[in-house]
C-alpha atoms as a PDB file:
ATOM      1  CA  UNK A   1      11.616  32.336  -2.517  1.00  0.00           C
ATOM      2  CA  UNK A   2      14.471  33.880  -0.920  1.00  0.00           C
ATOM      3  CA  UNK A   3      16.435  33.273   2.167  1.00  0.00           C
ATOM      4  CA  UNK A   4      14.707  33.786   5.311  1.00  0.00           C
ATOM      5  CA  UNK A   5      16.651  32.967   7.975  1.00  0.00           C
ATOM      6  CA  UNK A   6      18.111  35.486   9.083  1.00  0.00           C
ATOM      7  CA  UNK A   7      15.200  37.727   8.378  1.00  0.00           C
ATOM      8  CA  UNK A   8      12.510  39.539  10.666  1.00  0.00           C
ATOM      9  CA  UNK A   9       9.581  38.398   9.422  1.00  0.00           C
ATOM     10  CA  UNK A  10       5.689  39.383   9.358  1.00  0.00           C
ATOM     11  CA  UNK A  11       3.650  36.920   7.442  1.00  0.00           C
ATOM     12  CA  UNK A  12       0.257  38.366   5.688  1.00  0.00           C
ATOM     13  CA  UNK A  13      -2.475  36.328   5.883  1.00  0.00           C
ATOM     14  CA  UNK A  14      -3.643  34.058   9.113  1.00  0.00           C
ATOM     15  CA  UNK A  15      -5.514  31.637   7.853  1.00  0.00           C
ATOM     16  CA  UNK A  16      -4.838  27.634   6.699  1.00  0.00           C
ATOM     17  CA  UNK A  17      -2.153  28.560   4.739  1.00  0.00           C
ATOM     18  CA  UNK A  18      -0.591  30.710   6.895  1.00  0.00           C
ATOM     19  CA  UNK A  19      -0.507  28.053   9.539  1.00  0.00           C
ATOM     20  CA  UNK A  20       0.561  25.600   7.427  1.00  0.00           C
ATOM     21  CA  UNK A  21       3.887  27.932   6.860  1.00  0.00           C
ATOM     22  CA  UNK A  22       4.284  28.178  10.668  1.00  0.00           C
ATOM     23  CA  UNK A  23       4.348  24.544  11.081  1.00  0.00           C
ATOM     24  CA  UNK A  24       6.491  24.140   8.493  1.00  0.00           C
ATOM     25  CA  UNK A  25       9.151  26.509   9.572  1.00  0.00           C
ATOM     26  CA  UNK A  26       9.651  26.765  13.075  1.00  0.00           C
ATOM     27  CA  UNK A  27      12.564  28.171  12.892  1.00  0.00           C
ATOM     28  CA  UNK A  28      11.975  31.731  11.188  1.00  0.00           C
ATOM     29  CA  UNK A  29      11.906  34.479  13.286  1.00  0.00           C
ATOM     30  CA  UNK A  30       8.353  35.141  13.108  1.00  0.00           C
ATOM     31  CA  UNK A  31       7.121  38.838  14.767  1.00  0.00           C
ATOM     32  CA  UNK A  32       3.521  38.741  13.913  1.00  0.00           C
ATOM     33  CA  UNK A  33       0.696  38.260  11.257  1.00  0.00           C
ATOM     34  CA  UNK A  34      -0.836  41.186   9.383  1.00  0.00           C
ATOM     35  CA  UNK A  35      -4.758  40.262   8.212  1.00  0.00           C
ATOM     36  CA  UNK A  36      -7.175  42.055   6.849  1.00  0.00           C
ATOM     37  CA  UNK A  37     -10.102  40.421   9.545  1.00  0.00           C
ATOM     38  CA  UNK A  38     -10.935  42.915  12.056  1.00  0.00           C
ATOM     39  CA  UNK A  39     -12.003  40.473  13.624  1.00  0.00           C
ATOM     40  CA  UNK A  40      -8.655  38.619  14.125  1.00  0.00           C
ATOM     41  CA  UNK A  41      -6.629  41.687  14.729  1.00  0.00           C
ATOM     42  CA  UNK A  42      -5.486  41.540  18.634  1.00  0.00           C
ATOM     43  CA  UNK A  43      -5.869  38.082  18.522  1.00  0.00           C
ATOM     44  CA  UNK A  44      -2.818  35.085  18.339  1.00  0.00           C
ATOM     45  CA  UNK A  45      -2.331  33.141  15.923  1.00  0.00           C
ATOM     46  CA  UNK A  46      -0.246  29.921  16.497  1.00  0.00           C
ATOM     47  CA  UNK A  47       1.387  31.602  19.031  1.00  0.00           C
ATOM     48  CA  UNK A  48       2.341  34.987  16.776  1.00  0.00           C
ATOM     49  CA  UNK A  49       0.029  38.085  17.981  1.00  0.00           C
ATOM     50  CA  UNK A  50      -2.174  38.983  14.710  1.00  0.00           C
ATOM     51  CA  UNK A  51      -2.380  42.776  13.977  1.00  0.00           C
ATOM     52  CA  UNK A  52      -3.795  45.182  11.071  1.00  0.00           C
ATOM     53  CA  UNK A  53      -1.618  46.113   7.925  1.00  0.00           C
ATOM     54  CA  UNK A  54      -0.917  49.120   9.090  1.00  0.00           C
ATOM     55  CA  UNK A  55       0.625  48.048  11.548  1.00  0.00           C
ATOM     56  CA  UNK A  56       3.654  46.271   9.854  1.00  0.00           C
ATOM     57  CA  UNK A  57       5.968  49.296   9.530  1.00  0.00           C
ATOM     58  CA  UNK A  58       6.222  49.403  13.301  1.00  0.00           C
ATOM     59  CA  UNK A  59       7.267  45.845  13.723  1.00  0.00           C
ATOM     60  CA  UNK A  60      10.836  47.034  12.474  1.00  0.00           C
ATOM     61  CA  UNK A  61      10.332  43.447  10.103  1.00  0.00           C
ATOM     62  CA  UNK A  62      12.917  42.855   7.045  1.00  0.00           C
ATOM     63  CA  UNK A  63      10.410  41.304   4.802  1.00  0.00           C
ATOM     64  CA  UNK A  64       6.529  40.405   4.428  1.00  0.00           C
ATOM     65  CA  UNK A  65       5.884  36.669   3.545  1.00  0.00           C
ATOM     66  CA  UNK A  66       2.427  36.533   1.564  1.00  0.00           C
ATOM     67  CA  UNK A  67       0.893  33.532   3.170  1.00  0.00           C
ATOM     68  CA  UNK A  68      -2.619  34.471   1.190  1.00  0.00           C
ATOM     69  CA  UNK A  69      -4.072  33.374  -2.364  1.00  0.00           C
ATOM     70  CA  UNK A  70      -4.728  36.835  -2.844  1.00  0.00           C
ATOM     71  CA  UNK A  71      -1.021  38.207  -3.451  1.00  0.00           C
ATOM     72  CA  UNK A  72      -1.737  40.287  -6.162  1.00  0.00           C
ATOM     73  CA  UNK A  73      -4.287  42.159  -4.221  1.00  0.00           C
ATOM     74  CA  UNK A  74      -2.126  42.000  -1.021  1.00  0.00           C
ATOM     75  CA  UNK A  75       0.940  43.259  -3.208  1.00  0.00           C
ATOM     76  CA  UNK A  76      -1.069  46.246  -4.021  1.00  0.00           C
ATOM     77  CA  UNK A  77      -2.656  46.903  -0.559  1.00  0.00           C
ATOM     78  CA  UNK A  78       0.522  47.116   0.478  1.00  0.00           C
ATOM     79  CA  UNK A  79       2.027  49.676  -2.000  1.00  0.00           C
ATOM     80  CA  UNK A  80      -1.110  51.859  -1.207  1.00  0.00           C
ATOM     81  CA  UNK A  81      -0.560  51.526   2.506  1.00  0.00           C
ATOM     82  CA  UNK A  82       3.198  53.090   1.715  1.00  0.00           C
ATOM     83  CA  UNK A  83       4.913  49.625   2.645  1.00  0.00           C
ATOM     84  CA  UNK A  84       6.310  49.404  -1.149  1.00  0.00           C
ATOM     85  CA  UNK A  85       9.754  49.468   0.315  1.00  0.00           C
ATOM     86  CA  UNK A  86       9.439  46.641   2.703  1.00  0.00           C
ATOM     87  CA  UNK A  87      10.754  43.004   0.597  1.00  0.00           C
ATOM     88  CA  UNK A  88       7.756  40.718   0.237  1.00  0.00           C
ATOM     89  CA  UNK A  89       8.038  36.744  -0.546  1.00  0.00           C
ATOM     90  CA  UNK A  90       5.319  34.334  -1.930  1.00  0.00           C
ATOM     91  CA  UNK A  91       6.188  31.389  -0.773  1.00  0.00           C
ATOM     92  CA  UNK A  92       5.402  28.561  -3.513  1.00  0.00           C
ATOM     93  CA  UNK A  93       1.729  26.668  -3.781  1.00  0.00           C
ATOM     94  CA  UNK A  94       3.298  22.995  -2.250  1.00  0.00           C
ATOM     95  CA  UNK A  95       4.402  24.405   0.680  1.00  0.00           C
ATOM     96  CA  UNK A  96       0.904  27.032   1.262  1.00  0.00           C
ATOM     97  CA  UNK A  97      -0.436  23.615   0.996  1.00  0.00           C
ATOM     98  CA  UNK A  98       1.644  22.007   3.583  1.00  0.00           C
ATOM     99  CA  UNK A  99       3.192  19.539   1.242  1.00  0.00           C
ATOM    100  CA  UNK A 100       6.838  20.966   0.775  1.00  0.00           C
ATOM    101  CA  UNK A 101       8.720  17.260   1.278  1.00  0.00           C
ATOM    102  CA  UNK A 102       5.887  15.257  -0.339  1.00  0.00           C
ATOM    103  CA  UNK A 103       5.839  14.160  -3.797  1.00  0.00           C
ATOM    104  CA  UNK A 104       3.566  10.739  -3.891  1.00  0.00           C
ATOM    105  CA  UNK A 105       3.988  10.524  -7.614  1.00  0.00           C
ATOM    106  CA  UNK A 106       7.775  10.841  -7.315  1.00  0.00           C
ATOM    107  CA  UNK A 107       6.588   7.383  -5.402  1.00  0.00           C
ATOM    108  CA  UNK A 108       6.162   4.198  -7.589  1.00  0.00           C
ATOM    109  CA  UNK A 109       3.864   2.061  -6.111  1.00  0.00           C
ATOM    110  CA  UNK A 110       1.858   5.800  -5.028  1.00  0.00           C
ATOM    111  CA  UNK A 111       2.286   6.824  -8.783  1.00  0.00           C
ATOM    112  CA  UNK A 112       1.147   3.069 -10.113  1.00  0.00           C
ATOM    113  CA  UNK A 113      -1.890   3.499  -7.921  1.00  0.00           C
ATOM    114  CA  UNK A 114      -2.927   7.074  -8.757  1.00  0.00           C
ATOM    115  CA  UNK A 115      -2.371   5.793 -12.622  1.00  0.00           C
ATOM    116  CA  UNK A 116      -4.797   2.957 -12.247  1.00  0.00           C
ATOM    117  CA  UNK A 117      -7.545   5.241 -10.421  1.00  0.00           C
ATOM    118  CA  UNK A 118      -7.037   7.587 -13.646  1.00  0.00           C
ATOM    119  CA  UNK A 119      -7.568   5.256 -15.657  1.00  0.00           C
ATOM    120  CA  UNK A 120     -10.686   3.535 -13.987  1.00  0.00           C
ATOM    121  CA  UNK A 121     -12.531   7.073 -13.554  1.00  0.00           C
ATOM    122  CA  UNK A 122     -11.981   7.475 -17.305  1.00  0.00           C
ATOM    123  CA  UNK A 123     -13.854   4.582 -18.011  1.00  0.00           C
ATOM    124  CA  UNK A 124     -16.568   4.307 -15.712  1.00  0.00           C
ATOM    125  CA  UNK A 125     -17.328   8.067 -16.890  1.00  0.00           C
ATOM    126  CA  UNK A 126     -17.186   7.603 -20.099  1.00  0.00           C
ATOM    127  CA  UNK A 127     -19.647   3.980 -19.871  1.00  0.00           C
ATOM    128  CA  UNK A 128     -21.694   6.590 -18.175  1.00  0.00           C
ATOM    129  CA  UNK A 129     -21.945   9.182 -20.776  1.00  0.00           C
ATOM    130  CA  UNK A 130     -19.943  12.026 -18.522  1.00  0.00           C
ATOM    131  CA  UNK A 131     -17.248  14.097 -19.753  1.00  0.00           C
ATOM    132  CA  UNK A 132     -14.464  13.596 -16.905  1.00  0.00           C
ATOM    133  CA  UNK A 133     -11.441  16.574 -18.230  1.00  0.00           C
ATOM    134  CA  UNK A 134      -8.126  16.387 -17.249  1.00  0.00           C
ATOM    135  CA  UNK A 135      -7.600  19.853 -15.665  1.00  0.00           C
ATOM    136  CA  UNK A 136      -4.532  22.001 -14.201  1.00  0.00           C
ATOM    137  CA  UNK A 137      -1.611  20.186 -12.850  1.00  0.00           C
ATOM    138  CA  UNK A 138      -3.077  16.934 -14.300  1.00  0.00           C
ATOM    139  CA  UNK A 139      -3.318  18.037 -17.480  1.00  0.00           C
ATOM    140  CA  UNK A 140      -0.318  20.149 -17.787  1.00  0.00           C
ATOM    141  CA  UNK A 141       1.652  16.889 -16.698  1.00  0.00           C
ATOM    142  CA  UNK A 142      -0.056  15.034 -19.568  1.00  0.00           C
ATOM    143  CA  UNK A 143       0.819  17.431 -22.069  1.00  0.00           C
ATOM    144  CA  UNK A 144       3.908  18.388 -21.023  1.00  0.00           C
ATOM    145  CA  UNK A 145       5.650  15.691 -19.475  1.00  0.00           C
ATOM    146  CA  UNK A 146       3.574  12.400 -20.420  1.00  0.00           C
ATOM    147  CA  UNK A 147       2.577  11.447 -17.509  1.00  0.00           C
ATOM    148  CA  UNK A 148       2.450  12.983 -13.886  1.00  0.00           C
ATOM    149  CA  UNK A 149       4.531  16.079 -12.527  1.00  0.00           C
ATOM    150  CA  UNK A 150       7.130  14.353 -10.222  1.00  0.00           C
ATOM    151  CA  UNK A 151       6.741  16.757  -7.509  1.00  0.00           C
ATOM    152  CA  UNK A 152       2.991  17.252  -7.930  1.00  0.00           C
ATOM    153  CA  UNK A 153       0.453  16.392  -4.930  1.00  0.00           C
ATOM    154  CA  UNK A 154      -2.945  15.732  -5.766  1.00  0.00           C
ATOM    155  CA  UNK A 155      -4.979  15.011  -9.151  1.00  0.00           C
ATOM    156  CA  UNK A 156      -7.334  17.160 -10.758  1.00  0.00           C
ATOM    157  CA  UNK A 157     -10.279  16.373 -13.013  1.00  0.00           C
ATOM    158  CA  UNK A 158     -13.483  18.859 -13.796  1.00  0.00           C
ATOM    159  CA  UNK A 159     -16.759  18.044 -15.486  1.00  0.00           C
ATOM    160  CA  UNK A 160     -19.246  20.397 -16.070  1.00  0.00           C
ATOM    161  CA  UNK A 161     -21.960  21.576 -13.891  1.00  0.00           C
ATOM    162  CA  UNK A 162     -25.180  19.779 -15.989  1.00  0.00           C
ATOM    163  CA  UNK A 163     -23.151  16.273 -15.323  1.00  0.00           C
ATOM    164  CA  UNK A 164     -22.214  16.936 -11.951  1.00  0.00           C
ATOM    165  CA  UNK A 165     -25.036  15.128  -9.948  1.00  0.00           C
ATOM    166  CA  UNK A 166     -25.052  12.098 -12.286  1.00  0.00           C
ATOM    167  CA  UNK A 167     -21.353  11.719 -11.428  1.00  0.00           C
ATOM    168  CA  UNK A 168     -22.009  12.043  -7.689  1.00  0.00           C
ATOM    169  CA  UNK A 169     -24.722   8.638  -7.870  1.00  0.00           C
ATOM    170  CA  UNK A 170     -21.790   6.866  -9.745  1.00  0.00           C
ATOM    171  CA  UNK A 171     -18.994   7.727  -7.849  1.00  0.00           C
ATOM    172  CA  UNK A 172     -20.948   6.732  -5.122  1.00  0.00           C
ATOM    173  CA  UNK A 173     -22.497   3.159  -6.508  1.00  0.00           C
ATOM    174  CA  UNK A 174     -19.177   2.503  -7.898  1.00  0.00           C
ATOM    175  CA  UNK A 175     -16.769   2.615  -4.815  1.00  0.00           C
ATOM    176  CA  UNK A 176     -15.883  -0.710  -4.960  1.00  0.00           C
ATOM    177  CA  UNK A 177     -14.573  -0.621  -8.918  1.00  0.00           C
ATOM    178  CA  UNK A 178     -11.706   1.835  -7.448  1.00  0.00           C
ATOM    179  CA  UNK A 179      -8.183   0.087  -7.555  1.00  0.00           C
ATOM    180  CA  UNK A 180      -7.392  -2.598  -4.936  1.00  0.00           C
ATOM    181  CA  UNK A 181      -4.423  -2.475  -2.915  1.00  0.00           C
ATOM    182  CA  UNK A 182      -3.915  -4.511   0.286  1.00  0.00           C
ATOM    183  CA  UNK A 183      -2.969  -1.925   3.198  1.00  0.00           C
ATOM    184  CA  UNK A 184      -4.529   1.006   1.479  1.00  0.00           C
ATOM    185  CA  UNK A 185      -7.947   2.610   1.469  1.00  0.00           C
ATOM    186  CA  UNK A 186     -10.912   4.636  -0.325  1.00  0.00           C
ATOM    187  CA  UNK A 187     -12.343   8.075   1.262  1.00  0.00           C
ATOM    188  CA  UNK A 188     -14.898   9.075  -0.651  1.00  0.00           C
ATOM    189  CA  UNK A 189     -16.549  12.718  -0.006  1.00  0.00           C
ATOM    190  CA  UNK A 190     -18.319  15.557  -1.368  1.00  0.00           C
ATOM    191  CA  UNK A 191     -17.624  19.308  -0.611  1.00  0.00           C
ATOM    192  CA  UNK A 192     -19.997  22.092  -0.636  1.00  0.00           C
ATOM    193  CA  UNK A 193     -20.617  25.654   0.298  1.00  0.00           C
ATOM    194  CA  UNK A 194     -23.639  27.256   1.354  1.00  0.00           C
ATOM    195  CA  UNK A 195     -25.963  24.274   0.322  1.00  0.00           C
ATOM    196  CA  UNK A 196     -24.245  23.755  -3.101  1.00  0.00           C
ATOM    197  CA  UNK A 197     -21.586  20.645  -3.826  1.00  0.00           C
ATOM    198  CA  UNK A 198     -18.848  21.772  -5.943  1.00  0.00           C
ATOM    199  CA  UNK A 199     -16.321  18.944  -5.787  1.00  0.00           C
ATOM    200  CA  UNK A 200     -15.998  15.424  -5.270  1.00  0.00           C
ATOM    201  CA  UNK A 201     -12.724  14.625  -3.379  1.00  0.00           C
ATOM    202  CA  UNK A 202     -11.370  10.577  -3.368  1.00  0.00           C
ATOM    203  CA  UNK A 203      -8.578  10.723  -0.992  1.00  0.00           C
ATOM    204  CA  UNK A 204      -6.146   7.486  -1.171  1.00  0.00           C
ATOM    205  CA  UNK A 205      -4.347   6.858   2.552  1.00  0.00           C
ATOM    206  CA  UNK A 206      -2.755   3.930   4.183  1.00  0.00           C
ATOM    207  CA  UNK A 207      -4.589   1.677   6.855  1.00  0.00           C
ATOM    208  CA  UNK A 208      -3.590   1.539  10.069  1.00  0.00           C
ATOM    209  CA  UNK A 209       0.047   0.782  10.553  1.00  0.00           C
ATOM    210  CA  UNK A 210       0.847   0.434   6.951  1.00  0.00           C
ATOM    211  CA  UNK A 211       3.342   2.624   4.788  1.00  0.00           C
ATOM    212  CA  UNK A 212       2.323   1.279   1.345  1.00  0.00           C
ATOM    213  CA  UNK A 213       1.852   4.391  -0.411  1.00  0.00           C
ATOM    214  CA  UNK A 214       2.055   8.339  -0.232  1.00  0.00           C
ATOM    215  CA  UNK A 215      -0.758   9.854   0.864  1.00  0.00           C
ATOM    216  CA  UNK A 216      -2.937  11.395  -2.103  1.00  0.00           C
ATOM    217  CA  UNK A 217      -6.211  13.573  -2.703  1.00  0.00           C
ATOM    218  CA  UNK A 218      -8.138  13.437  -6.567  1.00  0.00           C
ATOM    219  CA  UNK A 219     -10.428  15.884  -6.461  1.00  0.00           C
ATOM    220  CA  UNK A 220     -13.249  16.464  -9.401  1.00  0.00           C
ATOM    221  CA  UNK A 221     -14.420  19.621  -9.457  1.00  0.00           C
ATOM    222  CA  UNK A 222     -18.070  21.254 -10.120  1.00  0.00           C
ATOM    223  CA  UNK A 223     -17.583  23.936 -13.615  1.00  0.00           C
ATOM    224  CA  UNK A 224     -20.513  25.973 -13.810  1.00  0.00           C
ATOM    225  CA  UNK A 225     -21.198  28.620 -16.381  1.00  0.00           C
ATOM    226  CA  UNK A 226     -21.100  32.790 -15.729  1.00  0.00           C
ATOM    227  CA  UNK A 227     -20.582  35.093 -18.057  1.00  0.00           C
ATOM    228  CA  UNK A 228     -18.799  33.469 -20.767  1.00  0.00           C
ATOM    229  CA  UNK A 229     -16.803  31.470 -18.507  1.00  0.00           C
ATOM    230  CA  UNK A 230     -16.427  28.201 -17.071  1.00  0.00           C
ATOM    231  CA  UNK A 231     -15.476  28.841 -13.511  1.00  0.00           C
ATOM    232  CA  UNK A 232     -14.524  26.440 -10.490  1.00  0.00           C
ATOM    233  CA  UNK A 233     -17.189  27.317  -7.663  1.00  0.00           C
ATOM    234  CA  UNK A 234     -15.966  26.866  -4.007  1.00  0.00           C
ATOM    235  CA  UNK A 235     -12.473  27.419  -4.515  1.00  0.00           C
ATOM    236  CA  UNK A 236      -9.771  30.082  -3.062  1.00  0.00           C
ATOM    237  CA  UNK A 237      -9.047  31.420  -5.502  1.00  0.00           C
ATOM    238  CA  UNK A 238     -11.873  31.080  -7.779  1.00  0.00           C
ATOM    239  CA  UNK A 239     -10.627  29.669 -11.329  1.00  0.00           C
ATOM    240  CA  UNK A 240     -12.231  30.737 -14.403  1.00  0.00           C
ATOM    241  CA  UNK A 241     -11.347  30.551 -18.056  1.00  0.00           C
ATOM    242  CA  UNK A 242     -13.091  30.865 -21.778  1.00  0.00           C
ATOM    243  CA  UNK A 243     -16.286  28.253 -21.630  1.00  0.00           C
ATOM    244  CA  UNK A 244     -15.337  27.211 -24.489  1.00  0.00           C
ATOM    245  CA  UNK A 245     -12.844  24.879 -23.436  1.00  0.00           C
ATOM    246  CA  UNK A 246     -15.407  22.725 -22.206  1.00  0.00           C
ATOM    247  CA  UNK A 247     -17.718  22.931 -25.103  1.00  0.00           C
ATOM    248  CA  UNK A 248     -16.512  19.595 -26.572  1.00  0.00           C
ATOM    249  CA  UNK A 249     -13.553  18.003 -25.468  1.00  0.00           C
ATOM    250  CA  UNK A 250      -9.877  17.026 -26.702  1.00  0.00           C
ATOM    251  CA  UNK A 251      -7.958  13.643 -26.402  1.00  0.00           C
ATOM    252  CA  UNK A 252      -4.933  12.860 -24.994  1.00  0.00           C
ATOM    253  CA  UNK A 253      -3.284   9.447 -24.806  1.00  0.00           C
ATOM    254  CA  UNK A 254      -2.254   8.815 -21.167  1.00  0.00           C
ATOM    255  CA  UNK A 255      -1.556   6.116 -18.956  1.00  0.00           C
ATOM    256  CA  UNK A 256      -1.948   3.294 -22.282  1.00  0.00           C
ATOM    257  CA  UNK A 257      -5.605   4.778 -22.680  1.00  0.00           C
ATOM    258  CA  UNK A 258      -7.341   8.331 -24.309  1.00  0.00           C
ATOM    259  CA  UNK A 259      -8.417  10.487 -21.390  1.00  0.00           C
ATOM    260  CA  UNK A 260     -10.414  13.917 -22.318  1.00  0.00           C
ATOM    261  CA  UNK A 261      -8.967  17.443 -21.950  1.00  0.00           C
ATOM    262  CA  UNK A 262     -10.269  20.921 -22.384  1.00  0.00           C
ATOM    263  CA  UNK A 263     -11.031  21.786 -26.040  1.00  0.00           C
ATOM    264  CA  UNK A 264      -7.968  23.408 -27.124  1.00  0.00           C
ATOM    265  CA  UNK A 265      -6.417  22.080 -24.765  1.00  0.00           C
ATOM    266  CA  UNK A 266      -3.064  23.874 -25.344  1.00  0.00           C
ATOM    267  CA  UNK A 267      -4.821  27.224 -25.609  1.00  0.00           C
ATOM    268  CA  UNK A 268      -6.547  26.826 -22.203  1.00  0.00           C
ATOM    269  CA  UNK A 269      -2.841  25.466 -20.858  1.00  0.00           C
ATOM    270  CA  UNK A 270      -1.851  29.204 -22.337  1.00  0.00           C
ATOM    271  CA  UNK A 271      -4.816  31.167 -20.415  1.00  0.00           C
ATOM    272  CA  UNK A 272      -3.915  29.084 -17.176  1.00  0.00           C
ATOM    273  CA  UNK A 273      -0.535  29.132 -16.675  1.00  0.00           C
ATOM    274  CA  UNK A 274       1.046  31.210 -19.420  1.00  0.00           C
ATOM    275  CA  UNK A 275       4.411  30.373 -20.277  1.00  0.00           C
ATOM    276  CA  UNK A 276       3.991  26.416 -19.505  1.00  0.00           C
ATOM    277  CA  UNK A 277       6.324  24.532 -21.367  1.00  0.00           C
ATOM    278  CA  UNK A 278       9.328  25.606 -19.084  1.00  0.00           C
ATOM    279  CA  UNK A 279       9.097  23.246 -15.922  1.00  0.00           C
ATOM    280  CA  UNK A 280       8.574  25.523 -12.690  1.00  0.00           C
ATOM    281  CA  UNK A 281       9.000  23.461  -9.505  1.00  0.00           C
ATOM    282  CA  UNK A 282       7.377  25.989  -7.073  1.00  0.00           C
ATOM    283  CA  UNK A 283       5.168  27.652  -7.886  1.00  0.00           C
ATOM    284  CA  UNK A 284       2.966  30.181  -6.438  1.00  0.00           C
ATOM    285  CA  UNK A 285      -0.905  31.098  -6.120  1.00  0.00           C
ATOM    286  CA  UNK A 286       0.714  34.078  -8.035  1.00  0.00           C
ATOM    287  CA  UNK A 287       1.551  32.381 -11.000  1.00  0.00           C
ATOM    288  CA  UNK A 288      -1.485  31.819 -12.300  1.00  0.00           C
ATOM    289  CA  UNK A 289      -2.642  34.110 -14.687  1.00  0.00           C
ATOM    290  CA  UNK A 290      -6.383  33.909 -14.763  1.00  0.00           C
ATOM    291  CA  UNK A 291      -7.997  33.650 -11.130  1.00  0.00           C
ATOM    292  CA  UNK A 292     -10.952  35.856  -9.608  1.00  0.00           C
ATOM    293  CA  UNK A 293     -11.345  36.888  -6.071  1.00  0.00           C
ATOM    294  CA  UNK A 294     -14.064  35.932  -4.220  1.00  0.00           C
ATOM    295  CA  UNK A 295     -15.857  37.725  -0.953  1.00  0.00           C
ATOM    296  CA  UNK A 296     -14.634  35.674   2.562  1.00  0.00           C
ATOM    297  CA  UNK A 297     -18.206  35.237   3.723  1.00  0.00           C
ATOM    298  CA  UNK A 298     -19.154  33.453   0.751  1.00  0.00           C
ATOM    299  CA  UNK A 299     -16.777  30.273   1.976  1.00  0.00           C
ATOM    300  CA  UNK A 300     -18.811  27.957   4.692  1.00  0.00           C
ATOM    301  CA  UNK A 301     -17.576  24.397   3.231  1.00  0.00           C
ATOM    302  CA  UNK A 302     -18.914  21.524   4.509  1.00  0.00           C
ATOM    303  CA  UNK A 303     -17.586  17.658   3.787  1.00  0.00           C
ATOM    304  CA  UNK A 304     -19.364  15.036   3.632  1.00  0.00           C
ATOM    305  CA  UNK A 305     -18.921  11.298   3.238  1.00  0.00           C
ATOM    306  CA  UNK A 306     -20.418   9.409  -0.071  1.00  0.00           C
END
């Protein structure tokens, strides 16, 4: 992302991401926030007044900084709004996130750990008769660099929507199989949206006063079939891709054991990220090629422990 720091800046997009940026960089010279919400518009927003997009042209601002999933659409609204000539910046998916600094896997006793829960998923699953897939940033790590992405975050898994419930009642009876690790803990939840769970999230955090590890989330999410595709429900954005790849499965060695991946696993690697083999360090929501956009109302998530 380019230099902002001596830049007048609107940012596009208040909503957890956007905040997130704010936190993270105090220091820009932030005029306002452009969103599409009528609602919002007139409002704050961490302190920044929140206005309409067509409204940015008379902030005087030097660039736009896309703090939205939807950039492509933004990008777009934007040229249609005649505000084409106004620089825009996307800042990259770790720090939308707010996790710029933190790279547990770059960690080794965080990396050992998230290894060992791998591993133990995989096999309770597969004792169970589930299909548990390596999927995005997990599995391009296993294929391309053997192991975890140093400056990834989190770990992914998916299993299809027919196995979803099943792996809910195990997760759940099985708490106590996940790794041990004095000064560290379990958090075991489900997320839904309107009624409907769509991921299970395990999220790996120290006790009390104890630094043993980097903080990390796993989260397994619900693939349900629509129109020829296999598409993440509850997400922002909302991933899709060929349902093939999840007819069947592949097998990758990982971690001193076989884990499943997407069938074709390099061909779905292709639809997700395009050119993957080169290493990309930040990336953006935007550089994903295959996402769909899905209407604001439809997101009410709701968390709840296991």
């Amino acid at each position: 992302m380019q230099d902002l720091q001596s830049k007048k800046i609107v940012l596009f997009g208040a909503g957890k991401s956007g905040g997130l940026f704010i936190e993270q960089n105090r220091e820009l010279k932030i005029l306002a926030v452009a969103d599409n919400d009528p609602g919002k518009q007139g409002g704050e927003f961490n302190g920044y007044p929140i206005i309409a997009p067509e409204q940015i042209a008379e902030t005087g601002c030097d660039v736009v900084v896309i703090t939205s999933v939807w950039s492509d659409s933004i990008l777009k609204q934007l040229a249609e709004l005649g505000l084409g000539y106004i620089p825009t910046a996307i800042p990259g998916k770790r720090e939308m996130k707010g996790m710029r600094d933190i790279h547990p896997f770059s960690h080794p006793v965080t990396r050992q750990l998230a290894e060992d829960l791998v591993v133990v998923l995989s096999a309770m699953t597969d004792a169970a008769g589930i299909d548990l897939y390596l999927d995005f940033g997990t599995l391009l790590g296993a294929y391309r660099d053997g192991g975890f992405i140093p400056w990834d975050d989190d770990i992914d898994f998916s299993v299809n929507a027919g196995q979803f419930e099943r792996l809910v009642e195990l997760v759940r009876d099985n708490r106590a199989a996940l790794p041990v690790l004095e000064g560290v803990q379990w958090r075991v939840e489900v997320i839904a949206t309107h009624g409907v769970d769509f991921a299970i999230r395990i999220t790996c955090e120290n006790v009390g006063e104890h630094e043993v590890i980097i903080p990390f989330e796993t989260d397994i999410a619900r693939r349900v079939r629509c129109d020829g595709s296999a598409v993440v429900i509850g997400a922002m954005p909302q991933w899709f891709c060929p349902e093939q790849h999840f007819d069947g499965f592949d097998q990758v060695q990982l971690f001193g054991t076989t884990l499943k991946a997407p069938s074709d696993a390099l061909g779905y690697l292709d639809f997700v990220y395009g050119e993957w083999r080169v290493p990309k360090k930040d990336m953006s929501f935007a550089d994903y090629n295959n996402s769909g956009e899905v209407l604001f109302e439809q997101y009410d998530n709701s968390i709840r422990a296991l």
